[in-house]
Protein backbone atom coordinates (compact mmCIF):
# COMPACT_ATOMS: atom_id res chain seq x y z
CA UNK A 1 5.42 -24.74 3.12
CA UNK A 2 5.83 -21.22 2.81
CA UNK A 3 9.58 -21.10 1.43
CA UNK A 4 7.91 -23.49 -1.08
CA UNK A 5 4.76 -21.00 -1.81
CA UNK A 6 7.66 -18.59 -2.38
CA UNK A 7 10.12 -20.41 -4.77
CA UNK A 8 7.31 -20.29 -7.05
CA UNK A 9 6.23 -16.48 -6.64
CA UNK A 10 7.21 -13.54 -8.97
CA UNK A 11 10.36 -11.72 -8.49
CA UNK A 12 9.35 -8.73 -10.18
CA UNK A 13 6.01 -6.85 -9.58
CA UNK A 14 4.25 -4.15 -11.49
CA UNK A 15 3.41 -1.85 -8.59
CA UNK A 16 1.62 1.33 -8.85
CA UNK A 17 1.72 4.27 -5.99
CA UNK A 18 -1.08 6.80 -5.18
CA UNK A 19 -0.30 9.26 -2.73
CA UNK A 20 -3.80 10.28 -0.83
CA UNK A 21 -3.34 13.43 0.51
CA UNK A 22 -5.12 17.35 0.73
CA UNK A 23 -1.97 18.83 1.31
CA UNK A 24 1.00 17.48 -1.33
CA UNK A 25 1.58 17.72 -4.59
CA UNK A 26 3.99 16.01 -6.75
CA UNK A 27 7.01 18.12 -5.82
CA UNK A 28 5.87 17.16 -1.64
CA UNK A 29 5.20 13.78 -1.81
CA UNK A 30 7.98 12.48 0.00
CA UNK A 31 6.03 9.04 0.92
CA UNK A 32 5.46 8.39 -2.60
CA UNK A 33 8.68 8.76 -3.63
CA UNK A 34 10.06 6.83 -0.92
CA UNK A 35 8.08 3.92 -2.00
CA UNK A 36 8.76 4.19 -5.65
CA UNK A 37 12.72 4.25 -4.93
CA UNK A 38 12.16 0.97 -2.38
CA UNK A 39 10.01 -0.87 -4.71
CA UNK A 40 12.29 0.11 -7.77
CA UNK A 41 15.55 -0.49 -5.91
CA UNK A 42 13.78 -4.34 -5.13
CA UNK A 43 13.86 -5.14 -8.38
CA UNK A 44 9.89 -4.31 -8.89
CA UNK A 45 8.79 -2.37 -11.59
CA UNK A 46 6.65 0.74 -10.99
CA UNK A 47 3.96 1.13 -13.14
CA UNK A 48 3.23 4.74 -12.46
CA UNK A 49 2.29 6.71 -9.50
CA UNK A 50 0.16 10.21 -8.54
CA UNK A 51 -1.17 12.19 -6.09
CA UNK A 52 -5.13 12.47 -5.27
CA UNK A 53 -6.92 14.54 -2.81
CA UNK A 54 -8.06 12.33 0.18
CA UNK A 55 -11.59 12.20 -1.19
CA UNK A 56 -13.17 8.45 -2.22
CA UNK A 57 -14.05 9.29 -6.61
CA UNK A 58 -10.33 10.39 -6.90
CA UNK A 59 -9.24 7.47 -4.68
CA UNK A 60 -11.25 5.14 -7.10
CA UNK A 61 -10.04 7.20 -10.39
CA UNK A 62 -6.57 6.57 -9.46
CA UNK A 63 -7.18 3.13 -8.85
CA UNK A 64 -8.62 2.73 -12.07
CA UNK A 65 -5.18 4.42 -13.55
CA UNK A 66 -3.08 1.59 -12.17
CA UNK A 67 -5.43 -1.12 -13.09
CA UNK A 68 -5.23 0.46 -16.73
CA UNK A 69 -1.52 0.18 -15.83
CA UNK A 70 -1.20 -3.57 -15.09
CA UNK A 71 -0.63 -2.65 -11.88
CA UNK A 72 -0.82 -6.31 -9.62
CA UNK A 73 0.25 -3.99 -6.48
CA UNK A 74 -1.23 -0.56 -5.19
CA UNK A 75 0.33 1.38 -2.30
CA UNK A 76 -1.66 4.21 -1.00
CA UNK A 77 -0.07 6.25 1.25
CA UNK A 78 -2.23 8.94 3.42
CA UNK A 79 -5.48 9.14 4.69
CA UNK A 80 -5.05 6.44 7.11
CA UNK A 81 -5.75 8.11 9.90
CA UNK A 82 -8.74 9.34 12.27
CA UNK A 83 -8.96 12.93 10.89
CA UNK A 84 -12.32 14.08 9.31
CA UNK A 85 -11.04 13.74 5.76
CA UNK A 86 -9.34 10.39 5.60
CA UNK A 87 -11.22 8.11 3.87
CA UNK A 88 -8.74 5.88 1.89
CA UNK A 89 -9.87 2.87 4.56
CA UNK A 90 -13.35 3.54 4.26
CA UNK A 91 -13.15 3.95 0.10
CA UNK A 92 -10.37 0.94 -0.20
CA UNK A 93 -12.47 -1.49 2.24
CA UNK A 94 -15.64 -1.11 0.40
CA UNK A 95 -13.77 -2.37 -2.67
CA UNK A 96 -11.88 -5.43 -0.69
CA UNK A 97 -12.88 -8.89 -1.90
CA UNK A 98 -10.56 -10.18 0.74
CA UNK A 99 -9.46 -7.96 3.45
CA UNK A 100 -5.78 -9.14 4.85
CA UNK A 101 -5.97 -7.96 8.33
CA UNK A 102 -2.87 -9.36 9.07
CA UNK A 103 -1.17 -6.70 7.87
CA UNK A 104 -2.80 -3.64 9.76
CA UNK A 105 -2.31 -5.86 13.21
CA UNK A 106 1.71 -6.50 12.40
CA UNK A 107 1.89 -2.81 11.09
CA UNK A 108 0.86 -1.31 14.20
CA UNK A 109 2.58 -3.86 16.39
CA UNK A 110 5.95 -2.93 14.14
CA UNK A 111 5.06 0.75 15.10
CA UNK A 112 4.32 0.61 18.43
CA UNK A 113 7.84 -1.07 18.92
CA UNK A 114 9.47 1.87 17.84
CA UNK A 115 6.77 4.82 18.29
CA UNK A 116 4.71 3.55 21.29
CA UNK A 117 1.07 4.47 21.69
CA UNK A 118 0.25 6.58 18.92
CA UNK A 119 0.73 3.47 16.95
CA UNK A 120 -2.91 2.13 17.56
CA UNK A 121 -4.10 5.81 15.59
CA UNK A 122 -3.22 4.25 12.35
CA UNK A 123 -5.78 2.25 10.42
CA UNK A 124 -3.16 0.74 7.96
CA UNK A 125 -5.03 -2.50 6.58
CA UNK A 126 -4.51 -4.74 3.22
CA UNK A 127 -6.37 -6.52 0.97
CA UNK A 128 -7.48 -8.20 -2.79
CA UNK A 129 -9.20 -6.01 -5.70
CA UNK A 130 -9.84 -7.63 -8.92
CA UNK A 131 -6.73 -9.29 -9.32
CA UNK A 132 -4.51 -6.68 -7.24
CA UNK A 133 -3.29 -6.41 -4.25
CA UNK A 134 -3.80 -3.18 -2.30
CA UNK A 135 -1.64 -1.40 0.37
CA UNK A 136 -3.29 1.30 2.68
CA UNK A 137 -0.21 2.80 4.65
CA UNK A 138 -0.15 6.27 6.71
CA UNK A 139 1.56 9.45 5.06
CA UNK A 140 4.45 8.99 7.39
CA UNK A 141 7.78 8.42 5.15
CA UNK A 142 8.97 6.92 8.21
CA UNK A 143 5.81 4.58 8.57
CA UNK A 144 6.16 4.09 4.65
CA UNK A 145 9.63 2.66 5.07
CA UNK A 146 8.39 0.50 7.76
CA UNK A 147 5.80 -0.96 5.77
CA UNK A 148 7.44 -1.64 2.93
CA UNK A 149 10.84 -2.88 4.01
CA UNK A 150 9.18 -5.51 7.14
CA UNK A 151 6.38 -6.55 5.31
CA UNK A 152 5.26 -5.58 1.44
CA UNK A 153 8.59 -6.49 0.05
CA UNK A 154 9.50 -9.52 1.60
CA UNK A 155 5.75 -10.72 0.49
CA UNK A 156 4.99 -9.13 -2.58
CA UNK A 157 5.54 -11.88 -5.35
CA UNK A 158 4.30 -14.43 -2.79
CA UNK A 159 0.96 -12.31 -2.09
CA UNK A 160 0.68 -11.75 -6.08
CA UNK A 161 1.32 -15.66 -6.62
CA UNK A 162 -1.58 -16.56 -4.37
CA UNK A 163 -3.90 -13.84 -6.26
CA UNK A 164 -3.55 -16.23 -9.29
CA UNK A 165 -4.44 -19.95 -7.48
């Protein structure tokens, strides 16, 4: 059933990366750039990309940038975690029409294959937006890679597919 849901998904994505973060800029963003190169080097298109302090109205401004884009895929990247000034769960989640939990639980269990315990401090999660799919990840170009390469890629075009049924 799901090779089926697949052979009828997109091959080709308009994604669009936001980097959430107090501390990098555009020339620091190593994440972001990570995730541009994998999504580009899948065959995806990248609608555009930028960096945002970790604060919810410039999480929601940028979101509004790639929706503006055509964006059908978001990828945050920072602000995951349990300091005082990530929010991009909190911010993200209140948007959510669907939240895909599945994701956060296999993230972490990914991680804590290959980092241990400080796996459970990330609050990675997933889920639907007016048409789009969002992506919270950690700031971790390591965790990035992770994310992307086990799990957004080899479901993008079939999680964009079932956006539109």
């Amino acid at each position: 059933m799901a090779a089926e849901h697949k052979s009828r998904a997109p091959v080709h994505v308009s994604a669009y990366v936001v980097t959430c973060s107090d501390s990098r800029d555009e020339a620091h963003d190593g994440s972001g750039k990570d995730l541009r190169e994998g999504l580009a080097a899948a065959g995806h298109t990248v609608a555009g990309h930028t960096v945002v302090k970790d604060d919810p109205e410039a999480i929601r401004g940028a979101l509004a940038q790639a929706q503006a884009a055509g964006a059908r895929a978001v990828l945050f990247t920072g602000g995951t975690g349990i300091g005082r000034r990530d929010c991009t769960v909190e911010t993200l989640r209140a948007l959510f029409e669907k939240e895909l939990p599945g994701f956060g639980e296999l993230f972490r269990m990914l991680s804590f294959q290959r980092i241990g315990s400080p796996a459970m401090m990330s609050r990675a999660t997933a889920g639907t937006y007016q048409g789009m799919i969002l992506f919270a990840l950690p700031g971790s170009p390591q965790a990035v890679k992770l994310a992307l390469d086990a799990l957004i890629l080899p479901e993008l075009g079939h999680a964009v597919r079932e956006l539109t049924r």
